[in-house]
N, C-alpha and C. Protein backbone atom coordinates (compact mmCIF):
# COMPACT_ATOMS: atom_id res chain seq x y z
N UNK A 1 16.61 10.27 13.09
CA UNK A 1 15.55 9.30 12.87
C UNK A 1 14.25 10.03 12.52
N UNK A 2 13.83 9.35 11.67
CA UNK A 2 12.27 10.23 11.06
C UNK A 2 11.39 10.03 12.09
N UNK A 3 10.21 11.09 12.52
CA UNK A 3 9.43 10.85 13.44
C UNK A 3 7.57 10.39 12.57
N UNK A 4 7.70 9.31 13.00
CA UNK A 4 5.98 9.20 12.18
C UNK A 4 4.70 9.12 13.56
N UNK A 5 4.10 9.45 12.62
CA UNK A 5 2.77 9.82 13.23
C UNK A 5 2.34 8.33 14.54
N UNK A 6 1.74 8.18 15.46
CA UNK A 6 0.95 7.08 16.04
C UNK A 6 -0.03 6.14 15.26
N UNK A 7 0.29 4.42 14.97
CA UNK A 7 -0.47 4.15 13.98
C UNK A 7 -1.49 3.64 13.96
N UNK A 8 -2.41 3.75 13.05
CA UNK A 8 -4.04 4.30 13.02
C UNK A 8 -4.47 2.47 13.07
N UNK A 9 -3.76 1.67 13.15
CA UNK A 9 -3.69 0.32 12.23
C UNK A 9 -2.83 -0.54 12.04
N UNK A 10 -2.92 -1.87 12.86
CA UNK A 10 -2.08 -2.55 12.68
C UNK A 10 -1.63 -3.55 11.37
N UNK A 11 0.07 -3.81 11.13
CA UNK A 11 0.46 -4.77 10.21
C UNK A 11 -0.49 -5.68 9.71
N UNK A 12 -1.41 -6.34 10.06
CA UNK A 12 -1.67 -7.53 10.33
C UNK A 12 -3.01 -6.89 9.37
N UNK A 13 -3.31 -5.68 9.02
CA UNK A 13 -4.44 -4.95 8.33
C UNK A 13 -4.12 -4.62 6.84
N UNK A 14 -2.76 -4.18 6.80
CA UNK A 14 -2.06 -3.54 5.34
C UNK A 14 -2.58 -3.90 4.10
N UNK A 15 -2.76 -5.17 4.16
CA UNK A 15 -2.55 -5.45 2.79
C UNK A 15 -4.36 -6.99 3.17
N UNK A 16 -5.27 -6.89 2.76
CA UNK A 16 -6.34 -7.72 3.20
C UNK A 16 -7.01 -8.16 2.40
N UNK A 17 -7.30 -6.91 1.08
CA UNK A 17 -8.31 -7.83 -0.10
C UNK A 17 -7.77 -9.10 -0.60
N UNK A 18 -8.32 -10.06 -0.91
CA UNK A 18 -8.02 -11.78 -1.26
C UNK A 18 -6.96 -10.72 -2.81
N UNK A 19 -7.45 -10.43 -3.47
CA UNK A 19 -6.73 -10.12 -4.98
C UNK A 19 -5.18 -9.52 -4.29
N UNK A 20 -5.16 -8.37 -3.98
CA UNK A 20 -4.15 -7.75 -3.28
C UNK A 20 -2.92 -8.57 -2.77
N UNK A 21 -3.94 -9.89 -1.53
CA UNK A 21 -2.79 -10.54 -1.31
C UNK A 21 -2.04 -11.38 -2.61
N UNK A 22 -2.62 -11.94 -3.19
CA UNK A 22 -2.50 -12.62 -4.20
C UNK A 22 -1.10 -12.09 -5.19
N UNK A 23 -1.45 -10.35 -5.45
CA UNK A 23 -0.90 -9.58 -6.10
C UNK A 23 0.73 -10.05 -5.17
N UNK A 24 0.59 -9.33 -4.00
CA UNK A 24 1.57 -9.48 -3.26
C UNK A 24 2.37 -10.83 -3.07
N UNK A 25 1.47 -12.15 -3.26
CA UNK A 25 2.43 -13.17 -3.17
C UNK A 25 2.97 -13.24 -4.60
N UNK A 26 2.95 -13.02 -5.56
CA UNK A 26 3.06 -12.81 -7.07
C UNK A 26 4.08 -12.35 -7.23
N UNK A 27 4.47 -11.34 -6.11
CA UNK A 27 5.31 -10.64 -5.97
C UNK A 27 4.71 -9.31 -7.53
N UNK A 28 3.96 -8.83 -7.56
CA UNK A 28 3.08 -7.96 -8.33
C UNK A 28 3.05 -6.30 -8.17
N UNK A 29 2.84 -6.69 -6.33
CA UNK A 29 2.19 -5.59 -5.81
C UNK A 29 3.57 -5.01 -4.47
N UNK A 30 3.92 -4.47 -4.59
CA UNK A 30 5.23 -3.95 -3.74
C UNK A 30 4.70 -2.94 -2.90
N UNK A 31 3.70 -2.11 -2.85
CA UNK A 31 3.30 -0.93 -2.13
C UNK A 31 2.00 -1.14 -1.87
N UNK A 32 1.12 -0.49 -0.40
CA UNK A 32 -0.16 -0.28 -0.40
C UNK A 32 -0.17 1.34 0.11
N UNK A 33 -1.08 1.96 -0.40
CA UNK A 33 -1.49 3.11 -0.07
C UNK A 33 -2.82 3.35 0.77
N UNK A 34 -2.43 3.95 2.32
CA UNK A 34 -3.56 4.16 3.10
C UNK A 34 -3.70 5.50 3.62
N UNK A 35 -4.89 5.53 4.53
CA UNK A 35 -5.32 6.79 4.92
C UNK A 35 -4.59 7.30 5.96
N UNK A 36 -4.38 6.04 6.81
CA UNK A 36 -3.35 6.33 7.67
C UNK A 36 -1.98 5.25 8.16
N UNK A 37 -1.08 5.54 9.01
CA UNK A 37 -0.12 4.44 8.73
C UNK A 37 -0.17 2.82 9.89
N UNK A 38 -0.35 1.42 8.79
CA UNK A 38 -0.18 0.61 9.67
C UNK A 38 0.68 -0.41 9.78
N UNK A 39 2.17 0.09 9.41
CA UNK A 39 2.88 -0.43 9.94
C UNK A 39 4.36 0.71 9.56
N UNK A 40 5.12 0.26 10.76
CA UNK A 40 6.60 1.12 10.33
C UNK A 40 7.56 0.62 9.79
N UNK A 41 8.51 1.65 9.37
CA UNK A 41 9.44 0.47 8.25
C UNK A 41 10.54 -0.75 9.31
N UNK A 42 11.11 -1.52 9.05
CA UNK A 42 10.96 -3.01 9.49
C UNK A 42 10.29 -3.32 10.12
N UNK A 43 8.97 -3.36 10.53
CA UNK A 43 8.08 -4.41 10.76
C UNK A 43 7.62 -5.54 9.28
N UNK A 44 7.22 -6.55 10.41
CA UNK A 44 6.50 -7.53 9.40
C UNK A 44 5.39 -7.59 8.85
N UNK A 45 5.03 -7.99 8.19
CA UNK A 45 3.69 -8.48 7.56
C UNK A 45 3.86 -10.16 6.85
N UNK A 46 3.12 -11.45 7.56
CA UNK A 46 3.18 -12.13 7.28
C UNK A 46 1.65 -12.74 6.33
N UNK A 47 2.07 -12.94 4.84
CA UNK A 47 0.48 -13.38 4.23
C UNK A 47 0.77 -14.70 3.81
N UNK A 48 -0.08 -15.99 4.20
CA UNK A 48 -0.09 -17.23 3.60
C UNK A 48 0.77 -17.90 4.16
N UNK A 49 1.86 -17.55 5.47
CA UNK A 49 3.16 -18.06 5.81
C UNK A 49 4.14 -17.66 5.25
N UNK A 50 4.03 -16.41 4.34
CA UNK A 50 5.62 -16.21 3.79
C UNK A 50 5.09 -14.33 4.15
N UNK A 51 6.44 -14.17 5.04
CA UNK A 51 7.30 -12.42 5.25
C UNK A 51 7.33 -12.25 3.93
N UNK A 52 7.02 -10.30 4.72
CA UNK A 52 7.46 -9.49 3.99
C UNK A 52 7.61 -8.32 4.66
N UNK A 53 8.46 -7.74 4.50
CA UNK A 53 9.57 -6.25 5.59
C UNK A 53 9.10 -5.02 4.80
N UNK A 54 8.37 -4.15 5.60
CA UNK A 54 8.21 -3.16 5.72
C UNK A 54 9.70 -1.97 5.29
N UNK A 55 9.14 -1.60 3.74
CA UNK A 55 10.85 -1.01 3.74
C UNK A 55 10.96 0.69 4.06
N UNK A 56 9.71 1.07 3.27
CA UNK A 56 9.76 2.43 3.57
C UNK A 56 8.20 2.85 3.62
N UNK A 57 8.27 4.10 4.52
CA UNK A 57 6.78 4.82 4.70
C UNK A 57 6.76 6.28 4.04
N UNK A 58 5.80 6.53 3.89
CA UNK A 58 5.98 7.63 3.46
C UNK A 58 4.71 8.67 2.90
N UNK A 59 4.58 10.16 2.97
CA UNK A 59 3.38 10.61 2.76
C UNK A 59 3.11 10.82 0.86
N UNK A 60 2.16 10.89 0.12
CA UNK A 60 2.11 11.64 -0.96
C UNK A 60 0.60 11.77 -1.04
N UNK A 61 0.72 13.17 -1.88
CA UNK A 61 -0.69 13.01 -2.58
C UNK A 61 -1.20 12.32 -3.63
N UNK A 62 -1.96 12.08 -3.51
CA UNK A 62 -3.10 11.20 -4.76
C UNK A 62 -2.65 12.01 -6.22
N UNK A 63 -2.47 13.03 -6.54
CA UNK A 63 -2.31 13.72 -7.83
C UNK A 63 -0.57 13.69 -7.85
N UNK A 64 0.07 13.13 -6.97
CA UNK A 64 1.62 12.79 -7.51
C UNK A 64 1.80 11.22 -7.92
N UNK A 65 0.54 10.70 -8.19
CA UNK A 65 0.61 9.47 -8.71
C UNK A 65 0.77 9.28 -10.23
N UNK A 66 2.15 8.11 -10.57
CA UNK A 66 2.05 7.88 -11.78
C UNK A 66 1.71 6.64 -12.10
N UNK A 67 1.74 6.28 -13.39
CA UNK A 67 1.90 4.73 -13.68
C UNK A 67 2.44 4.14 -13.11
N UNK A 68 3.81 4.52 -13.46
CA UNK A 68 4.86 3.62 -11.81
C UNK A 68 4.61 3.47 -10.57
N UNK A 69 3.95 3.88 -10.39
CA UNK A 69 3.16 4.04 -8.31
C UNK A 69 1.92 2.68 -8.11
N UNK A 70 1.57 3.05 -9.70
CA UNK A 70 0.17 2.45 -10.00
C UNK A 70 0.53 1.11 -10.17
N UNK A 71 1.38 0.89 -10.93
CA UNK A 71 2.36 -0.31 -10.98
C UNK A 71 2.87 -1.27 -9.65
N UNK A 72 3.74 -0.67 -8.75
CA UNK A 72 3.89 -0.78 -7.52
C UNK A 72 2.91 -1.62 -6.48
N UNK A 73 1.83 -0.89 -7.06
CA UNK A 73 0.48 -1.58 -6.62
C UNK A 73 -0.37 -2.69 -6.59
N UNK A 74 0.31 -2.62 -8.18
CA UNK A 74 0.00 -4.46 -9.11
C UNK A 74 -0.86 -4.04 -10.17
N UNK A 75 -1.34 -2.96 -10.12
CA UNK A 75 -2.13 -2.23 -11.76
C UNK A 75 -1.55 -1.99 -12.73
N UNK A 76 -1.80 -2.76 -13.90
CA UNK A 76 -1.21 -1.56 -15.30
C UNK A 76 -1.16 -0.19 -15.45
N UNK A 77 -2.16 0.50 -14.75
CA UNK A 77 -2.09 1.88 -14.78
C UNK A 77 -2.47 2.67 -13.75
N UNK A 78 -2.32 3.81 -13.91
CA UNK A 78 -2.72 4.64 -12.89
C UNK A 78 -4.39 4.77 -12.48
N UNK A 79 -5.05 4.99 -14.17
CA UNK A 79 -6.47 4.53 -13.98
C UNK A 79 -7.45 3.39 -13.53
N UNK A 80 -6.48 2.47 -13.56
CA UNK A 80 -7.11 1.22 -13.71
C UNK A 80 -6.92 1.04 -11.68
N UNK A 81 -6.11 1.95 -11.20
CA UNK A 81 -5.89 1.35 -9.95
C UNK A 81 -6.83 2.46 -9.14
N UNK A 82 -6.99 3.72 -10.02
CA UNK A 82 -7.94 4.69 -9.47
C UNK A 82 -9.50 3.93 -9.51
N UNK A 83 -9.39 3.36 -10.57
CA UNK A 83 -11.02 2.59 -10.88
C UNK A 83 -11.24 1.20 -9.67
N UNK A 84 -10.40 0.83 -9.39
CA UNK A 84 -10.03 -0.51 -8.46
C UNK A 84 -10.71 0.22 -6.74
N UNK A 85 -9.82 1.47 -6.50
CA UNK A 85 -9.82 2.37 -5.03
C UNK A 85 -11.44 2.65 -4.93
N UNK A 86 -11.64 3.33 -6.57
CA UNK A 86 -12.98 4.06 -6.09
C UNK A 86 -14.41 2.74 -5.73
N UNK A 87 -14.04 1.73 -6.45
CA UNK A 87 -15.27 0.57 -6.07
C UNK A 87 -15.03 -0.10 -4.83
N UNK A 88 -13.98 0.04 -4.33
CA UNK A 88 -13.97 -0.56 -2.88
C UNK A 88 -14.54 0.43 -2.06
N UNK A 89 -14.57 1.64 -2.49
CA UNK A 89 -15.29 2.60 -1.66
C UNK A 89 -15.80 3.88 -2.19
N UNK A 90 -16.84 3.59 -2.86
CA UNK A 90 -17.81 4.24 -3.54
C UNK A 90 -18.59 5.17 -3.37
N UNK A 91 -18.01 5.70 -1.60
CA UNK A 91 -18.50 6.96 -1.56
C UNK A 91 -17.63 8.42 -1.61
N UNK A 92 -15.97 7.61 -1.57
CA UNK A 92 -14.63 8.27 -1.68
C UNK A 92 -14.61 8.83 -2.73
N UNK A 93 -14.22 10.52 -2.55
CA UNK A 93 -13.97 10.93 -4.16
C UNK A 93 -12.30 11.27 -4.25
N UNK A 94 -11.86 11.13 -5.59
CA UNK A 94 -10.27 10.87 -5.51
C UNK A 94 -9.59 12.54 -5.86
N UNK A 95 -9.33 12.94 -4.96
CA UNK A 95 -9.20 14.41 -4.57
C UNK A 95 -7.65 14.00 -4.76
N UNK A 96 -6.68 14.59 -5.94
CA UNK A 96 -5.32 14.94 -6.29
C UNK A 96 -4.92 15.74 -5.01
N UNK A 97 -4.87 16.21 -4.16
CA UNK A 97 -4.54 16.61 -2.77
C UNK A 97 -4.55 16.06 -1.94
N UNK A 98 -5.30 15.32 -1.69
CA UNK A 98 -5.65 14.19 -0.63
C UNK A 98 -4.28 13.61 -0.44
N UNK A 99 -4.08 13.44 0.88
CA UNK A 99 -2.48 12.70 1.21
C UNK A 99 -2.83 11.57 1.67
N UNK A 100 -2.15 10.47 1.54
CA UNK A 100 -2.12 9.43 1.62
C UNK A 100 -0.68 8.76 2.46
N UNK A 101 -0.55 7.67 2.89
CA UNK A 101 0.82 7.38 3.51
C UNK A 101 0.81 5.92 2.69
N UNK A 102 2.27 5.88 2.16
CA UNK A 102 2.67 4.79 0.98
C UNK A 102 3.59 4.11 1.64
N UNK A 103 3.43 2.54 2.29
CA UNK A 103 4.27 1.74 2.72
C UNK A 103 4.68 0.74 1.26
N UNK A 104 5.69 0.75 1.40
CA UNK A 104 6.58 -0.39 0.37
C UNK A 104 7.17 -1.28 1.34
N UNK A 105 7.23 -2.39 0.52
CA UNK A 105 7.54 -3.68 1.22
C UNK A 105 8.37 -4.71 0.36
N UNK A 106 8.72 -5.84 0.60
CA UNK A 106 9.81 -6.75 0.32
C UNK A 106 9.68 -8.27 0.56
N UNK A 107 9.84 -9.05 -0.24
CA UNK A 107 9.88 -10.08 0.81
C UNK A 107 11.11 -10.51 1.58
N UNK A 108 10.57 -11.36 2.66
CA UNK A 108 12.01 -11.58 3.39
C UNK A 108 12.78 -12.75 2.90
N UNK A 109 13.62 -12.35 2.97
CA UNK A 109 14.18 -13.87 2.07
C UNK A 109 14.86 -14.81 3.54
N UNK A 110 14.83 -16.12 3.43
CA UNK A 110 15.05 -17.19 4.51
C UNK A 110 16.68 -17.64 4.07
């Protein structure tokens, strides 16, 4: 069994900007990328009344990001989701080293 870190942040935090969720009920946005981890894989996250399962966690750096990651996210691109990160927090600089922990998710189906 993989051992993960103690988490910084609960489920119930993951996923919060109004657009994001949106993305996510859209089914758009499959992954969020944080600083640290808040939730483990099967836990829930419930947005609007409809699950979604925590599938996998996982570490990467910011400079192993592609389109596809960026995608994942609900962005057309990799830039466009770097341009999205840096205005929510405008004093963050986007350091290709910087590790990050990448939860992917699912919905649950009834």
């Amino acid at each position: 069994m993989i051992e993960y870190p103690e988490k910084t942040c609960s489920v119930e935090r993951l996923v919060t900007v109004p657009a994001d969720v949106e993305r996510v009920l859209k089914g758009e946005k499959t992954a969020t990328r944080r600083n640290g981890v808040y939730a483990y894989p099967d836990e829930i996250m419930e947005l609007d009344g409809k699950q979604f399962k925590v599938d996998k966690l996982y570490r990467q750096q910011l400079g192993e990001m592609t389109d596809e990651h960026a995608k994942q996210e609900g962005y057309p691109s990799l830039e466009d989701y770097k341009q999205s990160i840096l205005a929510l927090h405008p004093k963050m600089p986007w350091l290709p080293t910087m590790k990050v922990w990448v939860h992917e998710f699912s919905p649950v189906e009834k």
